[in-house]
Protein backbone atom coordinates (compact mmCIF):
# COMPACT_ATOMS: atom_id res chain seq x y z
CA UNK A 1 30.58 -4.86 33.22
CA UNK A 2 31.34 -8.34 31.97
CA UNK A 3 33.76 -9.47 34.26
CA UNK A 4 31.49 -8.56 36.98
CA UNK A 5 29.48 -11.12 38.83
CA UNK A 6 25.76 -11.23 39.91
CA UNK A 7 23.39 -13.90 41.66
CA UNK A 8 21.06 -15.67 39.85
CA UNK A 9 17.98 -17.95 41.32
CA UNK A 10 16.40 -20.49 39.54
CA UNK A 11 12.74 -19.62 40.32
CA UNK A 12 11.77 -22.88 38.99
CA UNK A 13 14.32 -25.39 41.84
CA UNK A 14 14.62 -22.08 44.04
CA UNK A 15 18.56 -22.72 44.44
CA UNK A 16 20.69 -19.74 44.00
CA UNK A 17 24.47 -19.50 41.98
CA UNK A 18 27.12 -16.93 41.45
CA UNK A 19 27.39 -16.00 37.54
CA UNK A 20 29.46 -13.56 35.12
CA UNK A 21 27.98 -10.85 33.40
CA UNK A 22 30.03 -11.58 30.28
CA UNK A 23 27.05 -14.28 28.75
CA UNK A 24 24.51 -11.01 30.13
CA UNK A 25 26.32 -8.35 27.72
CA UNK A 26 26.70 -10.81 24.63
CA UNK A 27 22.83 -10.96 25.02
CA UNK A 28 22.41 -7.45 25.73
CA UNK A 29 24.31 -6.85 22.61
CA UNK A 30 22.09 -9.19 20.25
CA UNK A 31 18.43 -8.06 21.62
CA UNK A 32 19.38 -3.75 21.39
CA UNK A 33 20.56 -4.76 17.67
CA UNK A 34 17.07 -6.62 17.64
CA UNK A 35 19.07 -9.50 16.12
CA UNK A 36 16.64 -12.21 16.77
CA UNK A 37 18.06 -14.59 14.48
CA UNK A 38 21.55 -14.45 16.04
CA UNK A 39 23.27 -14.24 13.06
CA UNK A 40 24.57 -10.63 12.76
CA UNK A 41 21.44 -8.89 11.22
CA UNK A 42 20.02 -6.38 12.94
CA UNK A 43 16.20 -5.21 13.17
CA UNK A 44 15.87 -2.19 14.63
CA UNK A 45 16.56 1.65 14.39
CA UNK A 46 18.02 4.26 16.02
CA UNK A 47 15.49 6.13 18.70
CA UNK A 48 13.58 2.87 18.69
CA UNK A 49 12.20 2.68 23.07
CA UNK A 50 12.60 -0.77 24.18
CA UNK A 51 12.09 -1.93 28.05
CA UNK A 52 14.43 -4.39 29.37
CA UNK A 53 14.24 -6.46 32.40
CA UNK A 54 16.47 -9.34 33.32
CA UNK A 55 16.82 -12.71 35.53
CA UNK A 56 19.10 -11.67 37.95
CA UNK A 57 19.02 -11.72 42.12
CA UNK A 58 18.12 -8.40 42.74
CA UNK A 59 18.22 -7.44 39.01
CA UNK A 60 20.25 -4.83 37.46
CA UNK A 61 17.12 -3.54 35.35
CA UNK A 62 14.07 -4.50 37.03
CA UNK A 63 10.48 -4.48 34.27
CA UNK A 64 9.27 -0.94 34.37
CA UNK A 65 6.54 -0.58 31.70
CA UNK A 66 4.06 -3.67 32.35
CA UNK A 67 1.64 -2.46 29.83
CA UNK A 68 4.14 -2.80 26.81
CA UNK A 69 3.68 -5.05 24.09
CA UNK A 70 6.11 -8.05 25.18
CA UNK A 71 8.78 -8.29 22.24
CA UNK A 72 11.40 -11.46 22.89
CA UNK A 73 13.12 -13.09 25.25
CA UNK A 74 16.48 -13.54 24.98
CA UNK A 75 20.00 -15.67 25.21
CA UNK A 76 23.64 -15.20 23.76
CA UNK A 77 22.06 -16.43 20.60
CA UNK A 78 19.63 -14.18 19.92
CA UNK A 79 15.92 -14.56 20.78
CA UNK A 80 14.31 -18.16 21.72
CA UNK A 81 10.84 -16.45 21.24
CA UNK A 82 9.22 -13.58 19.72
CA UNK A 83 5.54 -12.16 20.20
CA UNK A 84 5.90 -9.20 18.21
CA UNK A 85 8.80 -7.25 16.70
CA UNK A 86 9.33 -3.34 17.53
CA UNK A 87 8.93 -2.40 14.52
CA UNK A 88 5.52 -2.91 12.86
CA UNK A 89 7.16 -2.79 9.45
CA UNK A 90 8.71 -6.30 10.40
CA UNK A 91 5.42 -7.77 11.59
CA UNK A 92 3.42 -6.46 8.39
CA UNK A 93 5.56 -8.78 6.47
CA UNK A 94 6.35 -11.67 8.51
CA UNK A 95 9.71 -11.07 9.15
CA UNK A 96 12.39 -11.63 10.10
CA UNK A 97 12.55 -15.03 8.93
CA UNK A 98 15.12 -16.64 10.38
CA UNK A 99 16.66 -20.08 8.53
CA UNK A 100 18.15 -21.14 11.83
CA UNK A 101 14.72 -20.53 13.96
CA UNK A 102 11.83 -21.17 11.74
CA UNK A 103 9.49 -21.64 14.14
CA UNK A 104 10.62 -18.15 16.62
CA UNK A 105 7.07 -16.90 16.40
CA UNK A 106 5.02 -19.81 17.15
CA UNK A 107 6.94 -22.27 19.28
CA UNK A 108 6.23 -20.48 22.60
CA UNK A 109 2.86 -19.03 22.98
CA UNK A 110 4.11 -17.47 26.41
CA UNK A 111 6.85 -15.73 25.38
CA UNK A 112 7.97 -13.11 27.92
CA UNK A 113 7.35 -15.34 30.81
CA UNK A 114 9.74 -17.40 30.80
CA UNK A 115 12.84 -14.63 31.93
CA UNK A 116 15.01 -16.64 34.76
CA UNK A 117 13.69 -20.05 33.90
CA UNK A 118 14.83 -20.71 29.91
CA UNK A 119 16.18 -17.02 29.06
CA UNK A 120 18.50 -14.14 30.51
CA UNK A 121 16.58 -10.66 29.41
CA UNK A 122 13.27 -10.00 28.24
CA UNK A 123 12.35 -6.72 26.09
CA UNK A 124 8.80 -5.02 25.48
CA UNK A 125 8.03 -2.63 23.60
CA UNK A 126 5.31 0.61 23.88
CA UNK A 127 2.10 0.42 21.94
CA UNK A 128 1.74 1.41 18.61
CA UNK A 129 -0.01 4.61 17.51
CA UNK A 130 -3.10 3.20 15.19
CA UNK A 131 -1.82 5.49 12.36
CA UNK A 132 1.55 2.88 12.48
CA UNK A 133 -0.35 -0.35 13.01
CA UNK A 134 -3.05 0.49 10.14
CA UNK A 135 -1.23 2.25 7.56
CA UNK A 136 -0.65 -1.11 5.76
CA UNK A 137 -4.73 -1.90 6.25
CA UNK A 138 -4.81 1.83 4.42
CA UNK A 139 -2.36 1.28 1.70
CA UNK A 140 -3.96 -2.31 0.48
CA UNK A 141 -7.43 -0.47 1.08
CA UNK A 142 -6.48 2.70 -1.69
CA UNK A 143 -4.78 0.04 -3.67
CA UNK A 144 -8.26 -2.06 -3.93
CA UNK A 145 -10.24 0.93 -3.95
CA UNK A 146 -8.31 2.22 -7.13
CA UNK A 147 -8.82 -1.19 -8.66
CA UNK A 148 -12.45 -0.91 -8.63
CA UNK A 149 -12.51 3.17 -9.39
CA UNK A 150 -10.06 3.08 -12.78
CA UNK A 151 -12.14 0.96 -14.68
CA UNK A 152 -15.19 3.58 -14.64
CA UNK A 153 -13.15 6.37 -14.91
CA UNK A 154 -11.92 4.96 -18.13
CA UNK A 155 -15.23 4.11 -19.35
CA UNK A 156 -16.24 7.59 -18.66
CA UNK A 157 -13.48 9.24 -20.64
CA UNK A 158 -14.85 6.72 -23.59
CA UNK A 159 -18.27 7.70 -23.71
CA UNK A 160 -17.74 11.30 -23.49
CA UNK A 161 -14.81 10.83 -26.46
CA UNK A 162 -17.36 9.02 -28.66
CA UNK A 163 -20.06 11.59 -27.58
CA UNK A 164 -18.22 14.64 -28.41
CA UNK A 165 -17.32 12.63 -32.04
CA UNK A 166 -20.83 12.04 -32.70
CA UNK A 167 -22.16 15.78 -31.84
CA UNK A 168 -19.68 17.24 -34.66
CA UNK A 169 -19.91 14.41 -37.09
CA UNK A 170 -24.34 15.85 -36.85
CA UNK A 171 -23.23 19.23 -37.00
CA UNK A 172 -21.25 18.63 -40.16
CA UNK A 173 -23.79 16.94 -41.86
CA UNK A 174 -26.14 19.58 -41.07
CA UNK A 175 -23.95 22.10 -42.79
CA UNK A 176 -23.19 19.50 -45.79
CA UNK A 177 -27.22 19.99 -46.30
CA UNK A 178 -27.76 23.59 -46.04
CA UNK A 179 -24.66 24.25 -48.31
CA UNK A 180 -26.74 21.57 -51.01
CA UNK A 181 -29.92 23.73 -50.63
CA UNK A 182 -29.32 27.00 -52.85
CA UNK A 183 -28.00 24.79 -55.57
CA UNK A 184 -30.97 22.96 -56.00
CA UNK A 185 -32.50 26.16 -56.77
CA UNK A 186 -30.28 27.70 -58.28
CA UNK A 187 -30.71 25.13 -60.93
CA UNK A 188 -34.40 25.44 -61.07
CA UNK A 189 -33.86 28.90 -61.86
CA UNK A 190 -31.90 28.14 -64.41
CA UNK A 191 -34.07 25.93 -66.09
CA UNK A 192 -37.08 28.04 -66.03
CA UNK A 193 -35.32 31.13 -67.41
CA UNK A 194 -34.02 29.18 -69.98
CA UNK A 195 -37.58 27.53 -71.16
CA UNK A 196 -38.91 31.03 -71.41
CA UNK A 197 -36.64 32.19 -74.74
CA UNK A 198 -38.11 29.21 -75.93
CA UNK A 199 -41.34 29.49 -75.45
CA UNK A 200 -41.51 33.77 -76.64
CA UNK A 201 -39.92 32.55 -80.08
CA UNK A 202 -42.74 29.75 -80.58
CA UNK A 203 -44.89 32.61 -79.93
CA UNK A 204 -43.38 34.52 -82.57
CA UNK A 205 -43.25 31.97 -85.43
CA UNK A 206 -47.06 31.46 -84.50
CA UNK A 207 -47.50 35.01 -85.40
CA UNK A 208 -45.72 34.89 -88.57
CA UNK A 209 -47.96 32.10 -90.04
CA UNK A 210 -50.79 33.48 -88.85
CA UNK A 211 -50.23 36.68 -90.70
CA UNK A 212 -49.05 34.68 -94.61
């Protein structure tokens, strides 16, 4: 409760004090909103497992899961550091980037120690199944793969279009020449039948001459 009291020990002078919960459930508040920037936003969702351990003399919530990723450690503004967030959406694209703490990520390199020397609560978070952690890996991986594989499907279509237009334009023009075949002859026919009246009647007027 926040109007409680509880005893905290500096484990860095070793002295002990008397101190209200109230400053304890303000941070409570921001880090199971996972509002690390402390202004309001939060970063989370519901079902989300966190672990939660604290600075207090003994402490209310003691670290259970010391093989969880550590997440943040925390005050009444939100987190002072942050090694990972507990969602891997957040991580995949850098955020969240906070305008008040630009440097959250980076400006502790041994965040999560620090709980009951420079922060109040400290949260982890359980590892992340590999489908989670490399479906963005998968998704830029399809994305490049398509890249390279639409191009040759496209110049396949092509070639088999211009293919298929050249087999019928042949077959046409085969057809265009048989059709022009009988009609050569035809004509030669023609021709010949017609030079033989001609030739019977020279025949004839031989004849004629040949008998005056």
């Amino acid at each position: 409760m926040p109007w409680k009291n509880a005893t905290y020990c500096n484990s860095a002078t070793g002295t002990c004090e008397s101190v209200s919960l109230q400053d304890y459930h303000q941070t409570c508040t921001r880090l199971c909103r996972a509002d690390y920037c402390g202004d309001g936003d939060g970063w989370t969702a519901d079902g989300t497992l966190i672990d939660i351990w604290d600075d207090l003399t003994p402490p209310i919530q003691a670290r259970a899961e010391h093989d969880w990723h550590i997440e943040a450690e925390w005050n009444m503004d939100g987190a002072i550091c942050l090694s990972g967030t507990r969602l891997a959406k957040w991580d995949a694209q850098d955020e969240p980037n906070c305008t008040t703490k630009p440097n959250l990520r980076t400006q502790l390199t041994n965040c999560g120690t620090g709980v009951g020397v420079r922060s109040m609560l400290g949260t982890s978070f359980p590892p992340r199944p590999k489908t989670e952690s490399s479906s963005s890996s998968s998704s830029s991986s399809s994305s490049s793969n398509l890249k390279v594989v639409l191009p040759a499907v496209i110049g396949g279509v092509l070639v088999l279009v211009l293919g298929i237009a050249l087999c019928v334009y042949l077959r046409r023009k085969k057809s265009w020449k048989i059709q022009e075949s009988p009609s050569s002859s035809s004509s030669s026919s023609s021709s010949s039948s017609s030079s033989s009246p001609s030739s019977s009647q020279e025949k004839q007027a031989t004849e004629t001459i040949a008998s005056v």
